[in-house]
Protein backbone atom coordinates (compact mmCIF):
# COMPACT_ATOMS: atom_id res chain seq x y z
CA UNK A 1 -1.50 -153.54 -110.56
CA UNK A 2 -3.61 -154.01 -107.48
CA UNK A 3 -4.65 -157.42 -106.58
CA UNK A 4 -6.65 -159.66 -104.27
CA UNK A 5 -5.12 -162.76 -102.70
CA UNK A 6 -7.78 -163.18 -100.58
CA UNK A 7 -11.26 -161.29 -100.77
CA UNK A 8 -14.30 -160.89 -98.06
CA UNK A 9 -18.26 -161.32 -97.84
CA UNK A 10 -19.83 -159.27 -100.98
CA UNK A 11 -21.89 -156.38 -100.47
CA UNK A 12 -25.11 -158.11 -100.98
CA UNK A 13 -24.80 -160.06 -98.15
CA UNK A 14 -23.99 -157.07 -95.70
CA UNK A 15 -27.45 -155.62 -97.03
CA UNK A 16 -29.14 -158.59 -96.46
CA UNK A 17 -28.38 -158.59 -92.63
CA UNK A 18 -28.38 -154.25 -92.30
CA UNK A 19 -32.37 -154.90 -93.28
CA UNK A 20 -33.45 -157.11 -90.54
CA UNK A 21 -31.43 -154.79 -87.92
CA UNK A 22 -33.42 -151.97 -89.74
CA UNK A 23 -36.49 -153.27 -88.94
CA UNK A 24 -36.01 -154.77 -85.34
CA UNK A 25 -34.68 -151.40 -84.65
CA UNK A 26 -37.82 -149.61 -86.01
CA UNK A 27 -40.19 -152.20 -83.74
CA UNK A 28 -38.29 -151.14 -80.42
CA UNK A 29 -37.77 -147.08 -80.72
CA UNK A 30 -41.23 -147.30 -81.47
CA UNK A 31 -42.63 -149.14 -78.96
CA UNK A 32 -40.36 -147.07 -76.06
CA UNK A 33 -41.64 -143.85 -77.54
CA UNK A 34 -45.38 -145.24 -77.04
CA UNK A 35 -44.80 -146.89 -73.54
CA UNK A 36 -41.71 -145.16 -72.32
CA UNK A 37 -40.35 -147.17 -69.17
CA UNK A 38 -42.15 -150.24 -69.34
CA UNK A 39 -41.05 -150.68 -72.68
CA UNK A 40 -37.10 -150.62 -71.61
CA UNK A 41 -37.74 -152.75 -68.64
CA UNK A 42 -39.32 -155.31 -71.02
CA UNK A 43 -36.63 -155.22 -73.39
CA UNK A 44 -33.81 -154.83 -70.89
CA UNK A 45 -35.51 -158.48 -69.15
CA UNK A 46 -35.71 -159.54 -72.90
CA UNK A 47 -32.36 -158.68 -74.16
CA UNK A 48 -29.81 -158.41 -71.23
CA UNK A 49 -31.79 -160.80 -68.45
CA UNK A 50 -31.47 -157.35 -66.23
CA UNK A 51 -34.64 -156.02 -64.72
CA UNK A 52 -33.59 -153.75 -61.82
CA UNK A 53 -36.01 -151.09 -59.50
CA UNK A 54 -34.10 -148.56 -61.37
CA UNK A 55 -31.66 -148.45 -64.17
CA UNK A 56 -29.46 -145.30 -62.42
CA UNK A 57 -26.77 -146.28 -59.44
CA UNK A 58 -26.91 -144.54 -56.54
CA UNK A 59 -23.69 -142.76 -55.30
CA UNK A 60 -23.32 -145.68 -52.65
CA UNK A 61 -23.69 -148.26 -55.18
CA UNK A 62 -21.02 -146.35 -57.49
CA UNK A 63 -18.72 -146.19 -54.81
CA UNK A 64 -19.18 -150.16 -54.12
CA UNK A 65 -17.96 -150.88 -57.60
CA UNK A 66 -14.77 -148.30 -56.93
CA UNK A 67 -13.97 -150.26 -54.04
CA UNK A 68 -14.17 -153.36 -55.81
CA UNK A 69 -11.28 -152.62 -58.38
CA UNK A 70 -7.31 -152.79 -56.87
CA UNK A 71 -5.30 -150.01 -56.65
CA UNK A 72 -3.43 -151.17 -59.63
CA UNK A 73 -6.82 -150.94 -61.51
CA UNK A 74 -7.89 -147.65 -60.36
CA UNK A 75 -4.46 -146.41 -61.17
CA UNK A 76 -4.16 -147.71 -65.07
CA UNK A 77 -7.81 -145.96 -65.60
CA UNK A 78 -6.79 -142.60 -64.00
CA UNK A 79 -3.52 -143.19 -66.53
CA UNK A 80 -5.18 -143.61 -69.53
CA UNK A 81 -7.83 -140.89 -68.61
CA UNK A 82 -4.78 -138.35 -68.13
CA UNK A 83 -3.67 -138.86 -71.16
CA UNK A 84 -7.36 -138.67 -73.05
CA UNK A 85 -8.04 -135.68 -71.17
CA UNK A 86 -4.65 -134.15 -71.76
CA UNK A 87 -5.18 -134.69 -75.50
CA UNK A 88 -8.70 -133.13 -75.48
CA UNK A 89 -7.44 -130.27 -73.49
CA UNK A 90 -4.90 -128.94 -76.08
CA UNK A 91 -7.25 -129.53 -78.90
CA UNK A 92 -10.52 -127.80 -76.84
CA UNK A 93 -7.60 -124.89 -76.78
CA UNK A 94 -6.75 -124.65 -80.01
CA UNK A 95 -10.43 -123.68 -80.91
CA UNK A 96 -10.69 -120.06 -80.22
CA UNK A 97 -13.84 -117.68 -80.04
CA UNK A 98 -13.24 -114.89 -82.49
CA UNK A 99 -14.88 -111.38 -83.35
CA UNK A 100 -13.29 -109.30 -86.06
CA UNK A 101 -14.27 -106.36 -87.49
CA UNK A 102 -14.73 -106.71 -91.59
CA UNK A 103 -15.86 -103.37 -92.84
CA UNK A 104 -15.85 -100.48 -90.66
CA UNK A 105 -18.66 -100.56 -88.17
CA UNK A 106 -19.35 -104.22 -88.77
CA UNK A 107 -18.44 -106.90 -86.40
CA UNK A 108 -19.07 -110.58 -87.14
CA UNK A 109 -18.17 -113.39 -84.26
CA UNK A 110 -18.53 -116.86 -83.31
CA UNK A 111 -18.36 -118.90 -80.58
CA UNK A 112 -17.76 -122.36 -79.35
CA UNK A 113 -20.67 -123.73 -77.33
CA UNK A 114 -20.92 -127.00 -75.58
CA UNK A 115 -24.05 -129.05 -75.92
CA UNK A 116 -26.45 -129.04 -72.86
CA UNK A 117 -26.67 -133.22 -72.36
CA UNK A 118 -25.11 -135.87 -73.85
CA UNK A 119 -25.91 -139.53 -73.30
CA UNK A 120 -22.67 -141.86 -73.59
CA UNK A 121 -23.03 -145.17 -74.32
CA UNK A 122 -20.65 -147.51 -73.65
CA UNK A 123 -20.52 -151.28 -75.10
CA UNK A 124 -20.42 -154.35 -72.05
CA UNK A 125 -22.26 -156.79 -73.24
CA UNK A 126 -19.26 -159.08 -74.69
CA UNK A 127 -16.26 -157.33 -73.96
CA UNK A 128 -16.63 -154.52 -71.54
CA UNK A 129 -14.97 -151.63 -73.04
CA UNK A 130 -14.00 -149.36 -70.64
CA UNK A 131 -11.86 -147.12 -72.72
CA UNK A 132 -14.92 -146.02 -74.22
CA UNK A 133 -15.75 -144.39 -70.90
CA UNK A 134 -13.07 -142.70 -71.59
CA UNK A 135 -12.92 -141.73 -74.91
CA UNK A 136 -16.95 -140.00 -74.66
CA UNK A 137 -17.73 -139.11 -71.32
CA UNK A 138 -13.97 -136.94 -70.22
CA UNK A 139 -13.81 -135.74 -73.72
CA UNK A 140 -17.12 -134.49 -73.34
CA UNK A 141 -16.98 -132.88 -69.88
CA UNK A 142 -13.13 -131.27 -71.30
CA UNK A 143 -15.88 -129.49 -74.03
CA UNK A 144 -17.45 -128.04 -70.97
CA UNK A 145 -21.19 -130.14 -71.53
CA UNK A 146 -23.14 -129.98 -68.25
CA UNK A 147 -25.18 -132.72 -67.83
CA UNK A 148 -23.41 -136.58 -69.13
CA UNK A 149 -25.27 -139.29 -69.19
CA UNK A 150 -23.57 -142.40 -69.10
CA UNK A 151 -24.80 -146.16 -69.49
CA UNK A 152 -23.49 -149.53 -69.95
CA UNK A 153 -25.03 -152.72 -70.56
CA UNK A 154 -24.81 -155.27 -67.60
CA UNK A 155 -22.02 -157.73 -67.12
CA UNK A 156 -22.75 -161.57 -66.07
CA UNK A 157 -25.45 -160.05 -64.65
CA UNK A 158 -24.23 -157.11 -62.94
CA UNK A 159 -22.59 -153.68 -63.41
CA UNK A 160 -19.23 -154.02 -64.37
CA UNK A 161 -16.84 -152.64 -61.82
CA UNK A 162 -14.45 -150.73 -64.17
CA UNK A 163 -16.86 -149.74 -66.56
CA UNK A 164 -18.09 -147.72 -63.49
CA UNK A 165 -15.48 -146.84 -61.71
CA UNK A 166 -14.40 -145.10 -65.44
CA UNK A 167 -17.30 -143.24 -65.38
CA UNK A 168 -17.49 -142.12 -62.24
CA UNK A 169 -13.80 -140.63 -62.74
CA UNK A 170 -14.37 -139.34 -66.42
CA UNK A 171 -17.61 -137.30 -64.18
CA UNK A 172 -20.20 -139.14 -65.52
CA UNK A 173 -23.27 -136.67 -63.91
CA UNK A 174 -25.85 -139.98 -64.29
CA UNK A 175 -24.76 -143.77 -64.58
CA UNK A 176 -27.17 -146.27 -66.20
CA UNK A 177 -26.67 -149.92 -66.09
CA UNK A 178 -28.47 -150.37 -69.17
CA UNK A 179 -27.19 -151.37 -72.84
CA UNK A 180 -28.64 -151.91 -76.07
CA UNK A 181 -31.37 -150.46 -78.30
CA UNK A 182 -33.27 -149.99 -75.06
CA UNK A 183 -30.67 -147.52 -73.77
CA UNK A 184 -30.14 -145.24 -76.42
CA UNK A 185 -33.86 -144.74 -77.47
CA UNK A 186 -34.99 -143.92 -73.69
CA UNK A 187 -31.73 -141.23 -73.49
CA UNK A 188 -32.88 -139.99 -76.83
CA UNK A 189 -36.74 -139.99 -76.31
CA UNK A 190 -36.72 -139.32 -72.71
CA UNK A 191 -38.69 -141.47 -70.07
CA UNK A 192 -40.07 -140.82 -67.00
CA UNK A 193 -37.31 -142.08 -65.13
CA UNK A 194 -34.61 -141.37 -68.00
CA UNK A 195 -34.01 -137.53 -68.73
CA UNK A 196 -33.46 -137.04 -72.76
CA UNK A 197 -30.20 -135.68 -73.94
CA UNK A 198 -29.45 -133.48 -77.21
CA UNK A 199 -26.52 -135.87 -78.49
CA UNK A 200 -25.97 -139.64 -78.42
CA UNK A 201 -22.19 -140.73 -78.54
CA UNK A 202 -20.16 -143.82 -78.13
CA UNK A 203 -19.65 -147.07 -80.29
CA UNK A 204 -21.98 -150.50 -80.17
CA UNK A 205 -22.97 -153.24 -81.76
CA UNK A 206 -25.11 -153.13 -85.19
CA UNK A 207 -28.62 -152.55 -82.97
CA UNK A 208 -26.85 -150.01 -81.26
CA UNK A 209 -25.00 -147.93 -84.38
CA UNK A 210 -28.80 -148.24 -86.21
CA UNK A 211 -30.57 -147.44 -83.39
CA UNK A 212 -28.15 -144.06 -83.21
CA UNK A 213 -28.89 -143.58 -87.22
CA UNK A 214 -32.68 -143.92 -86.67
CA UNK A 215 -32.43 -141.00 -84.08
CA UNK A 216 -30.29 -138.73 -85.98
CA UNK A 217 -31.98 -135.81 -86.16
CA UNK A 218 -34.09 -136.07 -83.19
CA UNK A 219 -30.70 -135.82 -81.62
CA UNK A 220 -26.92 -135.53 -82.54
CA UNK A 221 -24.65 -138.47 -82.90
CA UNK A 222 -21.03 -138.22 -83.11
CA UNK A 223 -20.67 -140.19 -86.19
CA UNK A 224 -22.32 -143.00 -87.89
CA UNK A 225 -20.62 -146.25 -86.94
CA UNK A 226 -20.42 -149.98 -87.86
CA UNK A 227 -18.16 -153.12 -86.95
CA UNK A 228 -14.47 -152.28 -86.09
CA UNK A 229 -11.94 -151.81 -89.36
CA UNK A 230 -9.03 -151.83 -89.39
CA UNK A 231 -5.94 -151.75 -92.59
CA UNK A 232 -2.61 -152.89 -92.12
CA UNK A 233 0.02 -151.13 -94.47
CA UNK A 234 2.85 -153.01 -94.94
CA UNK A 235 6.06 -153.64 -96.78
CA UNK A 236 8.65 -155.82 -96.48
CA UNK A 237 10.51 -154.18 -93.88
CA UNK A 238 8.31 -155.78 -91.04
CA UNK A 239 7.70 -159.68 -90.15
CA UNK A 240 4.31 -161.34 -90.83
CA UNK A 241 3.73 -162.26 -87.19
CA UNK A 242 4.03 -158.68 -86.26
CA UNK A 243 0.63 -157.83 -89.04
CA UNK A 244 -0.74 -161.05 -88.15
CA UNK A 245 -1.12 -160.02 -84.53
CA UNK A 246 -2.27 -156.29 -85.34
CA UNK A 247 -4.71 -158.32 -87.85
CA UNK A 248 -6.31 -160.62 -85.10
CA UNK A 249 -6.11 -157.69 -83.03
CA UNK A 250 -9.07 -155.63 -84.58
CA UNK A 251 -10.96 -158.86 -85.85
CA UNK A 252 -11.60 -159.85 -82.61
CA UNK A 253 -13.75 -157.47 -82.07
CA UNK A 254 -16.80 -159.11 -83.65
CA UNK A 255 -17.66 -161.19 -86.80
CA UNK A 256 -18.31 -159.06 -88.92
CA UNK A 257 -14.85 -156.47 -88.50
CA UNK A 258 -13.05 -156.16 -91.42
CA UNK A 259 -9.16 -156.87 -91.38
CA UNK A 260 -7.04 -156.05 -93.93
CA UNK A 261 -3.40 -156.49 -94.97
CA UNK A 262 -2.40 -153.79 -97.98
CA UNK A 263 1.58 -154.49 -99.12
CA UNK A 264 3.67 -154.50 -101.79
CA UNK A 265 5.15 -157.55 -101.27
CA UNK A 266 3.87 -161.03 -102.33
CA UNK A 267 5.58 -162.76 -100.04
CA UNK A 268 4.55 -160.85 -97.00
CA UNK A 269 1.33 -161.27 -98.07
CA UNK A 270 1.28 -164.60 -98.33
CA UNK A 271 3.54 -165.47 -94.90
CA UNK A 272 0.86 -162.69 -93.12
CA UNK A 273 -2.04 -165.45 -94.40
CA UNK A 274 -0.21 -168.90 -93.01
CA UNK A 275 0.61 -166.58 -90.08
CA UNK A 276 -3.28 -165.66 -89.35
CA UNK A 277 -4.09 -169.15 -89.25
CA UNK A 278 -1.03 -169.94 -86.63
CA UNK A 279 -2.18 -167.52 -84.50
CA UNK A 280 -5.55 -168.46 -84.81
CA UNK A 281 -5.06 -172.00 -83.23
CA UNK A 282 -3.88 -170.13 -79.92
CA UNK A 283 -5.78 -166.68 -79.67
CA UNK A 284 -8.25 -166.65 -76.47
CA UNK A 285 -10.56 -165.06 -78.84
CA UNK A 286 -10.23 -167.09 -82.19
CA UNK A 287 -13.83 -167.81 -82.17
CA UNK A 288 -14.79 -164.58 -82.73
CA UNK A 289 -11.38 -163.45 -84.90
CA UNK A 290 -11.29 -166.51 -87.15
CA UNK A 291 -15.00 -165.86 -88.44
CA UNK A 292 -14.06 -162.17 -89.01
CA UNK A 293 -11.07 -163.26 -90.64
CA UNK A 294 -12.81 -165.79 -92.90
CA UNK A 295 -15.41 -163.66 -93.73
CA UNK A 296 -14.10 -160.47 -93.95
CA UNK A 297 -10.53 -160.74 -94.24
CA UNK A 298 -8.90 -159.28 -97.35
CA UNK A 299 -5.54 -159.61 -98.44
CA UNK A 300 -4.09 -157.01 -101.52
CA UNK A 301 -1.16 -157.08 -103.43
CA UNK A 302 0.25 -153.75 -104.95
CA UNK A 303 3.20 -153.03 -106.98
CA UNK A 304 3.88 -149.69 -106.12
CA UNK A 305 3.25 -147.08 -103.37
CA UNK A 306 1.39 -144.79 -104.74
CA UNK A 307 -1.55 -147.76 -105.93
CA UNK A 308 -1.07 -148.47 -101.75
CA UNK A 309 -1.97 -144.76 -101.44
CA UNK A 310 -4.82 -144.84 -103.96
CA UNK A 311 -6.52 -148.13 -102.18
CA UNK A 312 -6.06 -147.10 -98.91
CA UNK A 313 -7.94 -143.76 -99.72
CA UNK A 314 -10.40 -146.36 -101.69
CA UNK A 315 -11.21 -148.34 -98.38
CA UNK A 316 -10.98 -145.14 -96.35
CA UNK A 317 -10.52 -147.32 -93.18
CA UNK A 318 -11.03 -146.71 -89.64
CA UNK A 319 -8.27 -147.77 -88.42
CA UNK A 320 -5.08 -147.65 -90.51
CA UNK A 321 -1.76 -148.76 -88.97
CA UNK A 322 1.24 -148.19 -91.14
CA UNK A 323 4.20 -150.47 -90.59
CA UNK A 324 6.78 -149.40 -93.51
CA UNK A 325 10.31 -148.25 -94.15
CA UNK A 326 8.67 -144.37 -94.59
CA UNK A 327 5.59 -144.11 -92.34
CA UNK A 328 5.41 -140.54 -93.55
CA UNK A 329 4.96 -141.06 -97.26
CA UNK A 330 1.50 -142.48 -96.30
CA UNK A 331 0.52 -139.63 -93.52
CA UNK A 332 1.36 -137.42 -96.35
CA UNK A 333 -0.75 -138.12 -99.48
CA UNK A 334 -3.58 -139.99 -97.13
CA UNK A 335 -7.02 -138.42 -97.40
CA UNK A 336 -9.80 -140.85 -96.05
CA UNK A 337 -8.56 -142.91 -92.39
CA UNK A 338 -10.11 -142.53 -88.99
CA UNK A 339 -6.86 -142.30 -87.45
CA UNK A 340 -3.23 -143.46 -88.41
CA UNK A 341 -0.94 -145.59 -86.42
CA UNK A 342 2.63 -145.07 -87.91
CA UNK A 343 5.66 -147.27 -87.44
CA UNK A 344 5.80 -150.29 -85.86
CA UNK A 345 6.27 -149.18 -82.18
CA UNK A 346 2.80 -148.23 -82.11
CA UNK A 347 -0.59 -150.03 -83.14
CA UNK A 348 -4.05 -149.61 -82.84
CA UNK A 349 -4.71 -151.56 -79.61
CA UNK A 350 -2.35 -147.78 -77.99
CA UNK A 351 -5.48 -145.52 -79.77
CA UNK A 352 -7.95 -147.73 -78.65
CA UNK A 353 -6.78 -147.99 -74.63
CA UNK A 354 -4.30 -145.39 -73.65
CA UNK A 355 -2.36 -143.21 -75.63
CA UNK A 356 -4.65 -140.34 -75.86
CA UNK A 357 -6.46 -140.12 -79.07
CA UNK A 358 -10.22 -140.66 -79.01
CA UNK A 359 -11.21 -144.13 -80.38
CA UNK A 360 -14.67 -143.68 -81.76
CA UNK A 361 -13.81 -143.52 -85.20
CA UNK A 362 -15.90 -143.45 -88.52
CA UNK A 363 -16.55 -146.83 -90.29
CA UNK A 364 -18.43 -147.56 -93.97
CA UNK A 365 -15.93 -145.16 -95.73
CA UNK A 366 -17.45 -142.55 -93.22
CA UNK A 367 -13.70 -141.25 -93.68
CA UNK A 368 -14.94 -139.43 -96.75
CA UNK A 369 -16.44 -136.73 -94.81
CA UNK A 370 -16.00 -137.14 -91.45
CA UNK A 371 -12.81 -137.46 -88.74
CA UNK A 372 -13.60 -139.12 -85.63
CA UNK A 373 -14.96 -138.66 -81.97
CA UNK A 374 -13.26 -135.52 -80.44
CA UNK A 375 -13.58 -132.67 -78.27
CA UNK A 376 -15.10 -130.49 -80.91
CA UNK A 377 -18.42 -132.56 -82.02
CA UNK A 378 -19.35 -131.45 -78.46
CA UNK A 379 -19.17 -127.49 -79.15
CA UNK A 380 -21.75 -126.17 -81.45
CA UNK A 381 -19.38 -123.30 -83.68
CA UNK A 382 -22.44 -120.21 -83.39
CA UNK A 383 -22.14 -117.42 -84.98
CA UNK A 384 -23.18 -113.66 -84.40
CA UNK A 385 -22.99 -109.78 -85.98
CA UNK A 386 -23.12 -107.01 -84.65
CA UNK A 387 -23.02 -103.31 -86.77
CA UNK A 388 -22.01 -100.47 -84.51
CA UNK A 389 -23.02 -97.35 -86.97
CA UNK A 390 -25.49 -95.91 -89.00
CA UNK A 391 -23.07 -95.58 -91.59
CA UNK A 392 -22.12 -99.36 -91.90
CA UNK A 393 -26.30 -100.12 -91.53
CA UNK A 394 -27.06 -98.20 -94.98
CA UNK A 395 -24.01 -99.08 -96.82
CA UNK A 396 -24.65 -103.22 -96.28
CA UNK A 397 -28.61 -102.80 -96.63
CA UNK A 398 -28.60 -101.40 -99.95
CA UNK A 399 -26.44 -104.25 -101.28
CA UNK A 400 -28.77 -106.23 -99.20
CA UNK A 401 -31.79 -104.49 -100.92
CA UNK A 402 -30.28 -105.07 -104.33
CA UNK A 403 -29.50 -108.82 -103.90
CA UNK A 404 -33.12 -109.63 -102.69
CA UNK A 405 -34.50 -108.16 -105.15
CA UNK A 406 -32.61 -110.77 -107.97
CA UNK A 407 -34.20 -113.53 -105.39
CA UNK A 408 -37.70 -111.47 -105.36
CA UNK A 409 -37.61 -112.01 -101.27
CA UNK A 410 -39.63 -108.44 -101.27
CA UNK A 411 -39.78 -108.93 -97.31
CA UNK A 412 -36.02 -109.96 -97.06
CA UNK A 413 -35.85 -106.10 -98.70
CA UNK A 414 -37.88 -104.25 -96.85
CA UNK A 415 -35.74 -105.84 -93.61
CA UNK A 416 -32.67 -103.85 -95.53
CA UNK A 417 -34.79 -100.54 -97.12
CA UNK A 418 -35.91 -99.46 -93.46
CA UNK A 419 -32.29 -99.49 -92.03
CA UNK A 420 -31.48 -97.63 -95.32
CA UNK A 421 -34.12 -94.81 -94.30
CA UNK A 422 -33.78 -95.03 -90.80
CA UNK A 423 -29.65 -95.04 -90.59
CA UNK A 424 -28.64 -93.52 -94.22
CA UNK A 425 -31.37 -90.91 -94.51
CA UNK A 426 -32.43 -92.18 -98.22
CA UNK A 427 -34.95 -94.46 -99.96
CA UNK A 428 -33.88 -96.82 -101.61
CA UNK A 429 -34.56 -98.09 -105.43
CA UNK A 430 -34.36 -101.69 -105.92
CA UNK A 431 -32.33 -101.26 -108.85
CA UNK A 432 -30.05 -98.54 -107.76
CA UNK A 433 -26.27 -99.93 -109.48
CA UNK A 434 -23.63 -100.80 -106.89
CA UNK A 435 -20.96 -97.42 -106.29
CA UNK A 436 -17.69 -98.05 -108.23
CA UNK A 437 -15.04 -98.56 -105.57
């Protein structure tokens, strides 16, 4: 039996506040389609206090924020970028161009082509994420794009050093100092001073993942994303302070990021809930964490593993860090996670920094259908055919013929009859029968 000790904010609520975004977001894409520029400046002075001659740093100015990191810094960026781009290497590899022939004389193909601009956006505004830097611009220059875009909001009223100094070494080709609503509308719609890009990637706020879902189409996105998840599987073979923490972890984040404890035992359960609110009395960030927690902390109770299999595939988390006796049983039978954390030497904090996996990650059961942020949502998979002989022309065109002819597509027919003439030397009747054999 699966139960709740301790349940979050309904659904109604969440739709409540997902309408007013809606409609802010509507007002500004708008507006910087109509006015372009201006618009962004205004909302940039509105939103972020940051009105500047020009949102793009010059190469002097990026190089003034490099120098302003320590060596230490520069070196623990160009670590965890190694890594990243070590990952994304080996999987760009492991997707191969391919041409085979299928029948005699006919060749079919595809190949692996990278998008021609990408904008990255990378969150600032409250906690300035450099990772992301990381995890969007390297992986997409590994997938060969041409032209990055990169932007960040301000921080305390400048750029943020490390944000772009991690650009810059990820090869960032343009750096914005510009966040919000503001910043992914102008990459997507293009502005006179703002070039538009075919694909918007990179986690935000709620403005920010909207504003990406309004554009969709218009552009690419890499995913449709809300507030940070994360699941913590459990069983009695780990400590409460050791969830606690990976709890917190996540729910810092924001307000509204779900953090979850799945176990089978009641008594971890309930030591991981005293153990939240310990923690919470001392965390830096329990301001943010302890109205996450409150709100949309969730603590469930299973008696077996296989209901903690068929819940965890329920809540199809982003972030899913399994802490029990046999990791492997859940990596196994697992269907719907962004990515899986497994054991207890690792957590999510290593995904989300410096380990190597990409942390843009699908949220709202996005798990379904989708995996996360890697090097291949930057390669568009095209394919191509090619027949070589006259022989292989007549023989597919009169199957052609025939099966446009059940659609009535009489033009679709004629595009197969004439190769039939031209290459097989015979008319052809719509209803000739397919040869046996």
């Amino acid at each position: 039996m699966i139960r709740f000790l301790k349940k979050g904010q309904d659904a109604q609520a969440h739709a409540n506040a997902d309408a007013k975004v809606r409609a802010t977001v509507e007002t500004i894409i708008a507006d910087i389609e109509k006015r372009g520029d201006d618009a962004v400046l205004e909302y940039s002075k509105k939103f972020d206090q940051w009105a500047p001659e020009r949102f793009t740093l010059s190469q002097a100015e990026i190089e003034s924020a490099v120098n302003k990191l320590s060596p230490r810094e520069i070196e623990d960026i160009k670590f965890a970028q190694k890594q990243i781009k070590n990952f994304a290497t080996i999987q760009r590899q492991s997707m191969q161009d391919v041409e085979v022939e299928t029948l005699p004389g006919v060749m079919l193909g595809h190949k692996h082509i990278p998008v021609n601009a990408v904008g990255c956006y990378v969150p600032g505004g409250k906690y300035p994420l450099i990772a992301s830097a990381h995890m969007s611009v390297l992986t997409a220059k590994v997938a060969g794009v041409p032209h990055v875009v990169s932007t960040a909001p301000p921080y305390q009223g400048e750029p943020h050093p490390a944000i772009v100094a991690a650009m810059h070494f990820a090869g960032a080709d343009q750096i914005l100092v510009l966040g919000g609503v503001q910043a992914v509308a102008a990459m997507a719609i293009g502005t006179r001073s703002i070039p538009a890009v075919d694909m918007l990637v990179g986690p935000g706020n709620m403005f920010v993942a909207e504003a990406k879902r309004q554009l969709f189409g218009r552009v690419g996105i890499d995913l449709f994303a809300g507030p940070t998840e994360t699941l913590v599987i459990a069983d009695d073979s780990v400590d409460a302070e050791l969830c606690a923490v990976d709890l917190l972890g996540q729910a810092e984040h924001g307000p509204t990021s779900p953090a979850v404890l799945l176990t089978n035992s009641e008594a971890l359960a309930k030591a991981t809930i005293a153990e939240v609110e310990r923690q919470l009395k001392v965390l830096p960030t329990a301001g943010i964490a302890a109205v996450a927690w409150a709100e949309h902390g969730e603590v469930i109770v299973c008696d077996t593993l296989e209901e903690m299999v068929e819940k965890a595939d329920e809540l199809a988390s982003e972030h899913v860090q399994v802490m029990t006796r046999d990791p492997d049983y859940f990596l196994n039978r697992m269907t719907n996670y962004g990515a899986l954390f497994l054991g207890s030497r690792t957590n999510v904090s290593f995904g989300d920094k410096v380990i190597g996996t990409n942390h843009t990650l699908p949220t709202n059961k996005n798990a379904r259908y989708t995996g996360g942020l890697w090097v291949g949502k930057f390669l568009k998979t095209c394919t191509y055919q090619r027949v070589t002989t006259d022989a292989a022309s007549a023989e597919i065109g009169a199957v052609c013929s025939r099966l446009c002819h059940m659609e009535n597509f009489a033009g679709h027919g004629e595009q197969a009859n004439i190769r039939v003439r031209r290459f097989g030397g015979r008319d052809v009747a719509w209803y000739e029968p397919v040869a046996a054999g």
